[in-house]
Structure formats: C-alpha cells, structure tokens
Protein backbone atom coordinates (compact mmCIF):
# COMPACT_ATOMS: atom_id res chain seq x y z
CA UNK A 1 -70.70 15.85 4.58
CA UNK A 2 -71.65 13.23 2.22
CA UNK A 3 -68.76 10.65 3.11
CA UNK A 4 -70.10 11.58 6.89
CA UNK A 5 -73.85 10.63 6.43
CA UNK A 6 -73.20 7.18 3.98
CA UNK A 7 -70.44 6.32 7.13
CA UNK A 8 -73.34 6.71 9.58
CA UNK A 9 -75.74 5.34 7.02
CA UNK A 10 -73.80 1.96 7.15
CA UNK A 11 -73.91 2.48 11.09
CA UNK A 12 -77.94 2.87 11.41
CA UNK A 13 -78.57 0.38 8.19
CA UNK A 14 -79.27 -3.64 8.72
CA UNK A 15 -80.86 -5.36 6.18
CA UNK A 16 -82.43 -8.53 6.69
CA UNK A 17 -81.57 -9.06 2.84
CA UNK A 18 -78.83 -8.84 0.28
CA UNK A 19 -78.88 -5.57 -2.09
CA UNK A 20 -80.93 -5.69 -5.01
CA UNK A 21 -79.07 -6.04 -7.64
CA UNK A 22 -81.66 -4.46 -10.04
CA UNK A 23 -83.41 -2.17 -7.67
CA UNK A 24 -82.52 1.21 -8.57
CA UNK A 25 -85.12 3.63 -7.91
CA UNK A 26 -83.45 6.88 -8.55
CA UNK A 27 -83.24 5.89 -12.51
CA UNK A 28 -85.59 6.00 -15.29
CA UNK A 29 -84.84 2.86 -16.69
CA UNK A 30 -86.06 0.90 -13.81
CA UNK A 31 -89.56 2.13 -13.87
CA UNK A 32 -89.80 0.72 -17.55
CA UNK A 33 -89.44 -2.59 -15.98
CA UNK A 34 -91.54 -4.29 -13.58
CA UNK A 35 -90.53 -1.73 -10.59
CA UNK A 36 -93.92 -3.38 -8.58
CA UNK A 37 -92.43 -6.97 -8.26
CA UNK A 38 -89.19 -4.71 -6.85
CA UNK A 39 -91.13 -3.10 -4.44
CA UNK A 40 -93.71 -6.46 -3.58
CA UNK A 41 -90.21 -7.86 -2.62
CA UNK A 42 -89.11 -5.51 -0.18
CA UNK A 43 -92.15 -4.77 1.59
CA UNK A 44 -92.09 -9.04 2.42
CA UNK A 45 -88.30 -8.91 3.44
CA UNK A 46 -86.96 -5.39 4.40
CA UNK A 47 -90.03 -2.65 3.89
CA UNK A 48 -87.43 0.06 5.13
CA UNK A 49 -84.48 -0.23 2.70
CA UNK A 50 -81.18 1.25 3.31
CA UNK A 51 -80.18 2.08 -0.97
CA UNK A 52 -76.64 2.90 -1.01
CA UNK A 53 -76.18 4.26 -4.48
CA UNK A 54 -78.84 6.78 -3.25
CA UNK A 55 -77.97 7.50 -1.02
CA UNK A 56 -81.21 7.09 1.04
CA UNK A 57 -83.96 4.93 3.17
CA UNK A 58 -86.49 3.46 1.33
CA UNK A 59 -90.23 3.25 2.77
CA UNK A 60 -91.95 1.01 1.14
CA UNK A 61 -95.34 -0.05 3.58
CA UNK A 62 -98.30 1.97 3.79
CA UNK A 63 -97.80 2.13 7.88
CA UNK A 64 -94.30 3.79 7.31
CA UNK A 65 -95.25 6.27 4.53
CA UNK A 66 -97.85 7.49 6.78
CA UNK A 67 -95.89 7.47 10.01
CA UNK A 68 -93.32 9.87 7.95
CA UNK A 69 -95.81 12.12 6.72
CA UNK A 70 -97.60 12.46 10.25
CA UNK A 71 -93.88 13.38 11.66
CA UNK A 72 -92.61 16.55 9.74
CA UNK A 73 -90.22 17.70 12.75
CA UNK A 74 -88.52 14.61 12.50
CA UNK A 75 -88.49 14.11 9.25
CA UNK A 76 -88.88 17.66 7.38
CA UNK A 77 -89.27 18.65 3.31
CA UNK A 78 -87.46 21.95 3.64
CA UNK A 79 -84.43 20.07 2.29
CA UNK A 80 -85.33 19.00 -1.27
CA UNK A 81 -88.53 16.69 -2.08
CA UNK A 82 -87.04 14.74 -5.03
CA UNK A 83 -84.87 12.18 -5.70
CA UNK A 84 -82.48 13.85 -8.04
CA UNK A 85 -82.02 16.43 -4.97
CA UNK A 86 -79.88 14.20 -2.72
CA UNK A 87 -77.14 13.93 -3.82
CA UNK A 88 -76.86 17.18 -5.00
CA UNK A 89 -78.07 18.10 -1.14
CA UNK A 90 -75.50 15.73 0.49
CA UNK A 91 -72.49 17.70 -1.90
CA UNK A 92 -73.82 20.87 -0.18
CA UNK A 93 -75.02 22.39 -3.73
CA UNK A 94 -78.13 23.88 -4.32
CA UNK A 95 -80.31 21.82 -6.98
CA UNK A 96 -83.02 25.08 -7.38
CA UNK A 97 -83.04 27.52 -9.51
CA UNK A 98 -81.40 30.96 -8.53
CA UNK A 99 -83.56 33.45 -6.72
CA UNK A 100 -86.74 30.54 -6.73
CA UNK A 101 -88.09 31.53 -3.65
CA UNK A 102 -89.18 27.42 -1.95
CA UNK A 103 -92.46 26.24 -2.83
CA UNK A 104 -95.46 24.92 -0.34
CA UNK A 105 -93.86 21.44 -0.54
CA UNK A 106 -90.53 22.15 0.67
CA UNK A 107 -91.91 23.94 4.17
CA UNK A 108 -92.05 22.93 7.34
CA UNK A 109 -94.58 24.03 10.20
CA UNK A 110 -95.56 26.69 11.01
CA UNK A 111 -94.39 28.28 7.85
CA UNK A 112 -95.94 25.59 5.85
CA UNK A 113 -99.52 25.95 7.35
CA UNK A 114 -99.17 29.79 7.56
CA UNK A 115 -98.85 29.36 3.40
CA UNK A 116 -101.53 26.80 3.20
CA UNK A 117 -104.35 28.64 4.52
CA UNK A 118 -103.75 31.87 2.38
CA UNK A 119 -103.81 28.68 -0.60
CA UNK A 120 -106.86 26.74 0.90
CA UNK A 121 -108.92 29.95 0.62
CA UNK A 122 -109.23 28.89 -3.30
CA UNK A 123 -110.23 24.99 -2.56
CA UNK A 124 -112.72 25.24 0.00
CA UNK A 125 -115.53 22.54 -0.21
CA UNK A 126 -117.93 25.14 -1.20
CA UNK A 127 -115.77 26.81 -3.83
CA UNK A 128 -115.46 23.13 -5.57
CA UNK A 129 -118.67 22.18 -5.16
CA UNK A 130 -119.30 25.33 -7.22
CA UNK A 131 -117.14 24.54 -10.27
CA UNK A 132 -119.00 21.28 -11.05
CA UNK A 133 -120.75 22.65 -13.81
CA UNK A 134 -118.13 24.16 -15.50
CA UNK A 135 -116.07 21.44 -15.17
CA UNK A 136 -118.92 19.56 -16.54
CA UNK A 137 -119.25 21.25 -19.51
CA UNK A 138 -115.23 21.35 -20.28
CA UNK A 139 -115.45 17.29 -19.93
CA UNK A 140 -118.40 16.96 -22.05
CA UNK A 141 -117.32 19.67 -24.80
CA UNK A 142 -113.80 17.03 -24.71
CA UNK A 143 -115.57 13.79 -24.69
CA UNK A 144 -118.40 15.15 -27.69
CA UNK A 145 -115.33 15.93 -29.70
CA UNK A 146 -114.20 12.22 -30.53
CA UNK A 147 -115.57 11.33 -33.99
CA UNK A 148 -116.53 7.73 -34.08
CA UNK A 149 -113.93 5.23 -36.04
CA UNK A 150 -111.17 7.84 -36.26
CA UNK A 151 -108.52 7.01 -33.89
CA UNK A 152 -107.46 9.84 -32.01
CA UNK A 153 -104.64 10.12 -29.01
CA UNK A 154 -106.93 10.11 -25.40
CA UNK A 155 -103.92 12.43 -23.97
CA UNK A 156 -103.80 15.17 -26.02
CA UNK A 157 -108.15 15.37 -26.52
CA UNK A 158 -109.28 14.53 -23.04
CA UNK A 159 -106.86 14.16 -20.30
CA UNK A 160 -104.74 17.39 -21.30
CA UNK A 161 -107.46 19.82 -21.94
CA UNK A 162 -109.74 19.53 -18.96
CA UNK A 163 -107.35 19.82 -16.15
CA UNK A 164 -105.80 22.34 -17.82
CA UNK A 165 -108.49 24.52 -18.90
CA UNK A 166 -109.77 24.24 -15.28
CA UNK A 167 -106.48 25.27 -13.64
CA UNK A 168 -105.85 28.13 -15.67
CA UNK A 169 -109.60 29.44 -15.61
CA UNK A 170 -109.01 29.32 -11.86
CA UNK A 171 -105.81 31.16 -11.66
CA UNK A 172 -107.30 33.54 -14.32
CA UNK A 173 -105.02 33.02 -17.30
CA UNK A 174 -106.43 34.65 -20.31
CA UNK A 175 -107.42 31.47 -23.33
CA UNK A 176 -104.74 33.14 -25.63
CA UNK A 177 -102.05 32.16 -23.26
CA UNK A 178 -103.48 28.68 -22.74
CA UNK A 179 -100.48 27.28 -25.49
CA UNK A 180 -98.04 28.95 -23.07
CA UNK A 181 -99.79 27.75 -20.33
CA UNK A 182 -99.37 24.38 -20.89
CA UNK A 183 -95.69 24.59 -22.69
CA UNK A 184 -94.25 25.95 -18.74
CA UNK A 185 -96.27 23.14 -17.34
CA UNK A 186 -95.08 20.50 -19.11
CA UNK A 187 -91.56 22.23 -18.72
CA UNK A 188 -91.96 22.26 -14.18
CA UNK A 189 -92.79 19.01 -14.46
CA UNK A 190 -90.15 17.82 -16.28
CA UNK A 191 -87.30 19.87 -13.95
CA UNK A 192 -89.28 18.57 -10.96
CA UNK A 193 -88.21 15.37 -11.95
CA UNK A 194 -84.73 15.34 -13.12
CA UNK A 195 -83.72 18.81 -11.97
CA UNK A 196 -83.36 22.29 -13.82
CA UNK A 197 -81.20 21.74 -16.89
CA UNK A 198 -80.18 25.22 -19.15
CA UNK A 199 -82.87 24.61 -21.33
CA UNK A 200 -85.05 24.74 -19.17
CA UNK A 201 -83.86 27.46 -16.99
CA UNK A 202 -85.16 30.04 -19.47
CA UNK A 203 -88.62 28.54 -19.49
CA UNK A 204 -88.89 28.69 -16.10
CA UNK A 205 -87.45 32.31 -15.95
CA UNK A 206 -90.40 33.27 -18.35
CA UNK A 207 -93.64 31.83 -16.40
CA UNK A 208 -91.69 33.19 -13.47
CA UNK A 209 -92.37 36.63 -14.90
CA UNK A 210 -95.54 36.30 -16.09
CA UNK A 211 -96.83 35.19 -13.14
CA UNK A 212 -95.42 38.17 -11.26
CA UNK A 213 -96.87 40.38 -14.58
CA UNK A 214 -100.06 39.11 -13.66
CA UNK A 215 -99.86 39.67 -9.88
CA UNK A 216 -99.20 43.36 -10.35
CA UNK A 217 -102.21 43.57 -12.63
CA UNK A 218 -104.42 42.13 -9.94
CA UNK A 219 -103.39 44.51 -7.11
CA UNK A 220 -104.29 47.44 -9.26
CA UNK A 221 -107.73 45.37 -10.99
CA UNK A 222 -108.12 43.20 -8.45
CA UNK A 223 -111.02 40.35 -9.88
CA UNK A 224 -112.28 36.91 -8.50
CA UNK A 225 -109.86 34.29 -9.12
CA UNK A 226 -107.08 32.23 -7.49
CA UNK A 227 -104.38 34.97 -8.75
CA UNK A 228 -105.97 38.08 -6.97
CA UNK A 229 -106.79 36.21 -3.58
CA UNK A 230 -103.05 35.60 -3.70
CA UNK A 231 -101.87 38.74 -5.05
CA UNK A 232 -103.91 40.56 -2.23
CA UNK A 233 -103.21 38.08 0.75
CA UNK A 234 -101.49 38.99 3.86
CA UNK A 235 -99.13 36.65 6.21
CA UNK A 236 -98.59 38.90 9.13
CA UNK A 237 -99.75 41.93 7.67
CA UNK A 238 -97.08 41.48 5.17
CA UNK A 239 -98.04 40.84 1.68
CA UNK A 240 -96.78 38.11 -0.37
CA UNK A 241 -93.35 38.89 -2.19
CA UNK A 242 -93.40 38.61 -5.95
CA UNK A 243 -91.11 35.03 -5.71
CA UNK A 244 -92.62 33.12 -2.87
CA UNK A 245 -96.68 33.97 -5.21
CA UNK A 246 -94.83 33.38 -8.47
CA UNK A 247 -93.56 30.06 -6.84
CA UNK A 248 -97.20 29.75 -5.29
CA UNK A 249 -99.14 29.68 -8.47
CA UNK A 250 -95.94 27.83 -10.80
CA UNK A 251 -97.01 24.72 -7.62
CA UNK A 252 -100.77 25.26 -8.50
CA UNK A 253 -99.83 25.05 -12.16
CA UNK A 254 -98.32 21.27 -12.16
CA UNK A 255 -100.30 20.23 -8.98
CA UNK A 256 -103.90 21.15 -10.51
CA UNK A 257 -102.75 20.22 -14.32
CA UNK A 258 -100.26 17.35 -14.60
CA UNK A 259 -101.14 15.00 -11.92
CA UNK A 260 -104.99 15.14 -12.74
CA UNK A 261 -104.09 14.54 -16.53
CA UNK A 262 -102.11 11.30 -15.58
CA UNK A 263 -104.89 10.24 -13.36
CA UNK A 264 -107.22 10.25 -16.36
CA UNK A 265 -105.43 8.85 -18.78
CA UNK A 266 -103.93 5.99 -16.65
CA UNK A 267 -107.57 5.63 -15.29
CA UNK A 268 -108.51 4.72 -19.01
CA UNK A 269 -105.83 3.35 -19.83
CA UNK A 270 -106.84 0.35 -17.23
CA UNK A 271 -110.02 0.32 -18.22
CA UNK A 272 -109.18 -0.05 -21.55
CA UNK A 273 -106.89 -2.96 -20.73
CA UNK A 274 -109.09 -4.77 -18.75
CA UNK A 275 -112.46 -4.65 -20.35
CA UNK A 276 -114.49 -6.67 -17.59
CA UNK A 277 -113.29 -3.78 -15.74
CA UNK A 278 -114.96 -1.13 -18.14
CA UNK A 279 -118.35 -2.92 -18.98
CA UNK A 280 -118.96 -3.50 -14.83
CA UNK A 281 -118.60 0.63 -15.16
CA UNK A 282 -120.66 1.23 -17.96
CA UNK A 283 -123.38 -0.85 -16.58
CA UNK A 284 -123.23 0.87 -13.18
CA UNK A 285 -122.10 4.44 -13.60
CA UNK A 286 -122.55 4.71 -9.50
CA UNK A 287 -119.23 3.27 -9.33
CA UNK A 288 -117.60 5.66 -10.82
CA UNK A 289 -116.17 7.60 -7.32
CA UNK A 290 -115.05 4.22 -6.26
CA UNK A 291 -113.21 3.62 -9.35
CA UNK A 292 -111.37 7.04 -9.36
CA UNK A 293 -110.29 5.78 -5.65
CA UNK A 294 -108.92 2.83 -7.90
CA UNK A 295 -107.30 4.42 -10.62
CA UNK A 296 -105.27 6.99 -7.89
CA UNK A 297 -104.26 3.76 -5.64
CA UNK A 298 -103.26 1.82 -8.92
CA UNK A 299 -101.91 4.52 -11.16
CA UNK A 300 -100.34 7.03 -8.27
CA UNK A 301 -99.36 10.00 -10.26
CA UNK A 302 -96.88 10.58 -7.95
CA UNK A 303 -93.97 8.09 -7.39
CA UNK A 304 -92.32 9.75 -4.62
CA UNK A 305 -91.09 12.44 -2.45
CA UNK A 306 -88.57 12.62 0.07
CA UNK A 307 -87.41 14.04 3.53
CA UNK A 308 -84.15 14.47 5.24
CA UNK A 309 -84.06 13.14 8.50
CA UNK A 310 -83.98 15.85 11.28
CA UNK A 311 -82.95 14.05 14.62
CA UNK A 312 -81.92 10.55 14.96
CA UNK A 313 -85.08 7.89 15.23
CA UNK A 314 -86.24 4.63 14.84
CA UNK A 315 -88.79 3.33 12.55
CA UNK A 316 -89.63 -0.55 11.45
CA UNK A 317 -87.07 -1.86 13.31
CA UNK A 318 -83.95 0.44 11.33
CA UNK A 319 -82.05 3.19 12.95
CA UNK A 320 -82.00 6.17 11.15
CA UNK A 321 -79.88 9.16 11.88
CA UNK A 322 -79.71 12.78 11.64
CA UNK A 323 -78.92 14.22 8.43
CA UNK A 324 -79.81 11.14 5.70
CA UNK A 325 -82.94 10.93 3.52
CA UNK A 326 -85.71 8.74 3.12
CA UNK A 327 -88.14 8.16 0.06
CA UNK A 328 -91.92 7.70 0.42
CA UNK A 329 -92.61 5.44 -2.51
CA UNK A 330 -96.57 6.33 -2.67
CA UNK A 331 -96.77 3.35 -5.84
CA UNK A 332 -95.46 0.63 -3.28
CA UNK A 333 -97.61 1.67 -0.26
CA UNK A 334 -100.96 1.75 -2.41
CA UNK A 335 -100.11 -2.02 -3.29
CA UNK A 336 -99.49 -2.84 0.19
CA UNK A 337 -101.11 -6.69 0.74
CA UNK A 338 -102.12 -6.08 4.81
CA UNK A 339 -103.84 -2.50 3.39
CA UNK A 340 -105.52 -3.46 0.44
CA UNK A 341 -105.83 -7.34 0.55
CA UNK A 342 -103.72 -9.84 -1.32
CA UNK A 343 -105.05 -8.97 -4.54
CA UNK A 344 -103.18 -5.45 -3.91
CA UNK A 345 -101.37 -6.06 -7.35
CA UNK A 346 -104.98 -6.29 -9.09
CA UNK A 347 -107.17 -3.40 -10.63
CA UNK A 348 -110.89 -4.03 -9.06
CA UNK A 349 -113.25 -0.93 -9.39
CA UNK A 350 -115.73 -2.30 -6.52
CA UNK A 351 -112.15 -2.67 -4.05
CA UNK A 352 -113.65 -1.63 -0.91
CA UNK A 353 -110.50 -0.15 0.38
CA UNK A 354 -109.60 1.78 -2.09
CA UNK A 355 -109.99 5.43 -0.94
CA UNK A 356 -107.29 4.15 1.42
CA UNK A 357 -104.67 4.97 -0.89
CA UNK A 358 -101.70 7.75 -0.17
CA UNK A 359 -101.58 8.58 -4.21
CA UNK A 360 -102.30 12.87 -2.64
CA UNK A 361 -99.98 12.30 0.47
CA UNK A 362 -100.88 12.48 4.01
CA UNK A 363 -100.09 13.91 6.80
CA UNK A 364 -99.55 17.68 6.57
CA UNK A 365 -98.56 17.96 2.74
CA UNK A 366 -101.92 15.94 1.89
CA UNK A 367 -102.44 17.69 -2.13
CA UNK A 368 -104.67 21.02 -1.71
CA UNK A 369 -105.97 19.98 -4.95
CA UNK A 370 -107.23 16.25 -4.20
CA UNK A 371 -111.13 17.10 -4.38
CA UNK A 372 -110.47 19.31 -7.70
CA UNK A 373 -108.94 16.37 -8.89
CA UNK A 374 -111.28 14.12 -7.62
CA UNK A 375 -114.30 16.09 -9.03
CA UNK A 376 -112.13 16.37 -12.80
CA UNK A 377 -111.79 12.75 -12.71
CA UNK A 378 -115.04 11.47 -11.99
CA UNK A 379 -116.77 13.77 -14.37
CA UNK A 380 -114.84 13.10 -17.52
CA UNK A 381 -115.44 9.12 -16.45
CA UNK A 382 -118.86 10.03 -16.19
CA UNK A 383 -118.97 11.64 -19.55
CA UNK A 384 -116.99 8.93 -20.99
CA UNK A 385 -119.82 6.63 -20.26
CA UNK A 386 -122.11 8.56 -20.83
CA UNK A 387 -120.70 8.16 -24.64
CA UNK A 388 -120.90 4.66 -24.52
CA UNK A 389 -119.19 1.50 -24.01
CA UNK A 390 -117.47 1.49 -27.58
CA UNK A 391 -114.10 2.59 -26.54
CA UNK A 392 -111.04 0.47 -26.89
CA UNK A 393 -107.21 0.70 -27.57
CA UNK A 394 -105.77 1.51 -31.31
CA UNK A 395 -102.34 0.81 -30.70
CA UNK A 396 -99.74 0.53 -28.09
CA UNK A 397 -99.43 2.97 -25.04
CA UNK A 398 -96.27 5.09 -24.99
CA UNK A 399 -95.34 6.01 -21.32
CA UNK A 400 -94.11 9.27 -19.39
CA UNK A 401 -91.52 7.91 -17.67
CA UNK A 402 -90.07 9.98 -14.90
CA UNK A 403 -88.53 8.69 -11.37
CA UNK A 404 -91.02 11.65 -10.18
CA UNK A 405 -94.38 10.98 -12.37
CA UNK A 406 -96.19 7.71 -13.46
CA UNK A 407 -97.67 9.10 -16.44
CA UNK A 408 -98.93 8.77 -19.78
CA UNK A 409 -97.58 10.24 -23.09
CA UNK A 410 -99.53 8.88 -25.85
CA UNK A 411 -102.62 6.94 -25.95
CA UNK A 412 -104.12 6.13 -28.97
CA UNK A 413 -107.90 5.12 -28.87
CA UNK A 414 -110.96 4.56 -31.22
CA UNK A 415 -114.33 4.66 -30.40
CA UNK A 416 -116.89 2.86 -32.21
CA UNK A 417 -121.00 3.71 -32.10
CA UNK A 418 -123.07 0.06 -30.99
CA UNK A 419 -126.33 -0.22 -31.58
C-alpha cells in the first residue's frame, strides 16, 4: 500500500518549487531551527506541499487549514492524527497501543459528535464561568509564591500547577494523586508525539487503570465532577465501556493540562523577551484577553495534526488522492501575512486580528477546552500583573521540543520588588 499511495502521490503532486532541502517537518531537529522562515517560504511559493520523505501534503495557509477542518468526510482523523502515525499507517501497522479504545480526536461524524456532547456537558459556558474563582485563587496562591530576588523556574511554579490542579479538581482526582497525575500526563504527551515506546507502555497501562478504578467508584458514589457525568452517561442507552471513558478522560488529561501550561509559559516567555511588550500590559491590564489571543496565534501549542484523505479532491490548485495524508501546520497558518497582516512574524499584544488564530483547531475538532484555557490564561496574566512589572529572564530558556508540541521546559525567572 505504501509504494501504491507515494506512486499516486507523484501523480496528484506539482510543485511550483524545488524540494526543500532542509524542510523536514516530521523531525525534531528542525523545529530547533528557524522552522517559521521554512514555512514563510512555502506559503509565498507552494502553500500546499507535496513532502516526500513523509510521506504527506503539507497545508501551510490559514484558508487551507480551515477548508480541511470544515471537510471531515473528505478528509477524516479516524486514521491517526500525528505525524509519527503515517508511515506506520501507510505499512498497514497499528501505531496505538493494544486494546486503547480511539480517542475524541481520531472520530469522524456522527460518532465524533455523539462523543462530544456526552464531553461538552462538563464545558458549558455556564459551568466555566463558574470556576473563575477557583481558578482565581489557584493562580494567585502560584503567583504569591515567588519570593522576590530568588530566581525560580516559571514552568515548574506557575504554568505547571494551575492547569493542572484545575484539570484534575475537575475530573475529581484526589490531591494525593496529583504527583501521579502529572507523571501520566507528561508521559501521553510525550507518546502523542513520537509514538508509544516500552517504557512508556507501562505508564500508560497504569493511568489506564486508574481511570477505569475511578469510574467504577463513581457508578456506585456517584458525585459532581467530570468523572461521574462520564461514568454515568449514556450513548444510545448504552453506557460508556471502561476503554472508550478511560481514553475519554486520559484526552481531557493532556488537552486541559499540557497545552494550557505551554500557553502560559510561552505567553511569558514573549513577554519577557520583548519588554515594550510587557510594560504596554502592565500599564493596561484590559489587554490582557487580547494578548492571550496573541500568545495562542504566536506560541500555538499545537504544531500539527493530520488527516488521511478519504476520496480524491482538489484543494489550492494540487490534486490530492484517496488514501494519502495531509498535515495542518496550525504554527504556519497563525503567521499567515493575508490573515494577520505583514507583520504576521511579529508579537503585538494590541494585533487586532488576533483571535483569528487556529492554535484550538476549527472546524469540528475545535478544542472542548479552549474557554478553560482561555479563562487559565488570562487569570494567571492577570495575577502576574497584578504582582508587578519586576519580572524578567535569569537565564536562557530550555525548550520542549516535540514535532507535536511547541512547548517550554525550563524557564528560569527573577522577580524584583520597584518602588
């Protein structure tokens, strides 16, 4: 199958440009370069890209990202979501982990929004609204923590505990298992991202069972969190099998945690390193919702996803058949000049346009979490600032580098009182 769909590949692919000779964006190493002037390149020349080491399309514009994600017949997730997945895919091996029932992102319709409106339940505008003061008080409990002229790493004290604290409080995880909590978390992400090694097999295997532990507790004691509305929820008249709401909640887990904790800490992190940036935001704490609009279009947590190619189509001028992948590179399409301006490669908290960003997705698999993440976000900022302006850098910036997540390892940061 995979010689088949590279021969008809070569058929459906013409590029208005030679092959990048660096551009390889199924590897680590090239998102430790400067992966944007990559990307600026072939959104000028040939913004649907036919990569043959992939091998896979490409979609680099803003138009095209969202034309994908509007079209989930034609171009469907139930066939893997990451990059490390195609190949595997296109060998006709299964990348998963045994028994893993799929998650919310790999469905299609109807399934898909059968499974999202038993999830949506939990994020409801009113049910957000309603955890603003408690996520107030977990981002001003992180932010009174910081002891003035001790350096201390912004990752571990603010951007890890908030998101993480909320997450778990929602799915009703007990504190003591907060360590555990975020060990399995840190473990998803990292086999979302390069794929489920042995190592990490066994992890997986053991939030697997606690999460279908804790679902059998909440049938017989039901209470009010995400866990029992899940545990007790119906598709059908057919509850939810112990896989496909262990799967549910291990999604919730990295969605509601990881992405939210790179948000904030790239957010400061570009504050940090371009004070004008940081003082406008100080002086004018109003901005802060606009500048969280920023920091997702600039930062976008998530590089990419993909989808396999369900019927032969056309899109930007590039035939693309039945059967081969394309990536949605979310990073690219937030910097797209005819979306965002030609200062698309700049960080500008008062950007106008910002909010136009895809950083949650669109389409049908927009993030269920976006508003929690949203409301995380600008309250820590808020609190931040609410601190004062005395924050800066202590030393260089180590980053989580992924081909999945743009992210931030290590931060270290001093804050000093002003008078």
């Amino acid at each position: 199958m995979l010689t088949d769909v590279k021969r008809r590949a070569k058929l459906g692919s013409t590029r208005s440009e030679p092959p990048l000779t660096e551009f390889a964006p199924d590897r680590v190493d090239f998102y430790r370069g400067d992966s944007h002037a990559a990307f600026r390149h072939l959104r000028a020349r040939d913004p649907l890209h036919w990569y043959e080491a992939g091998p896979f399309w490409c979609a680099t514009r803003h138009a095209e990202v969202c034309e994908i994600s509007r079209r989930p017949r034609t171009f469907s997730s139930a066939h893997g979501t990451q990059l490390f997945e195609i190949p595997v895919r296109l060998a006709g091996r299964n990348p998963g982990v045994e028994d893993m029932a799929p998650s919310i992102i790999q469905m299609d319709p109807p399934t898909h929004n059968q499974h999202r409106k038993l999830v949506m339940r939990a994020f409801t505008r009113h049910t957000i609204e309603g955890l603003e003061s408690r996520v107030r008080a977990l981002a001003r409990e992180s932010v009174a923590s910081i002891r003035p002229g001790e350096p201390f790493d912004f990752v571990e004290q603010v951007a890890v505990p908030v998101p993480m604290l909320v997450i778990a409080e929602l799915l009703g995880v007990p504190s003591s298992d907060y360590d555990a909590f975020r060990r399995w978390s840190d473990v998803m992400l990292d086999a979302g991202a390069s794929g489920p090694r042995p190592e990490t097999v066994a992890t997986l295997g053991e939030l697997f069972g606690y999460m279908v532990e804790k679902a059998a507790e909440r049938r017989r004691r039901p209470r009010g969190d995400v866990l029992t509305k899940l545990a007790l929820a119906e598709l059908d008249g057919t509850r939810l099998a112990d896989p496909e709401l262990a799967i549910f909640c291990m999604t919730l887990l990295v969605a509601g945690n990881e992405t939210t904790r790179n948000l904030i800490a790239g957010g400061m992190q570009l504050l940090l390193e371009h004070p004008a940036q940081w003082r406008k935001l100080c002086a004018e704490p109003s901005l802060v919702p606009n500048a969280v609009e920023e920091m997702l279009r600039y930062v976008s947590p998530i590089r990419s996803f993909v989808r396999r190619v369900e019927e032969d189509t056309e899109l930007a001028g590039k035939r693309l058949r039945a059967g081969q992948y394309v990536a949605l590179f979310y990073g690219s399409a937030n910097r797209d000049e005819s979306v965002f301006g030609p200062d698309a490669d700049a960080f500008d908290v008062f950007r106008p346009s910002a909010s136009r960003h895809v950083a949650f997705g669109h389409g049908e698999h927009l993030c269920l979490g976006a508003s929690l993440a949203r409301l995380e976000a600008r309250l820590v900022f808020e609190e931040l600032i609410a601190r004062g302006p005395g924050f800066a850098l202590a030393g260089p910036v180590e980053p989580f580098c992924s081909t999945l997540v743009n992210g931030v390892a290590r931060m270290p940061v001093v804050f000093e009182e002003r008078a």
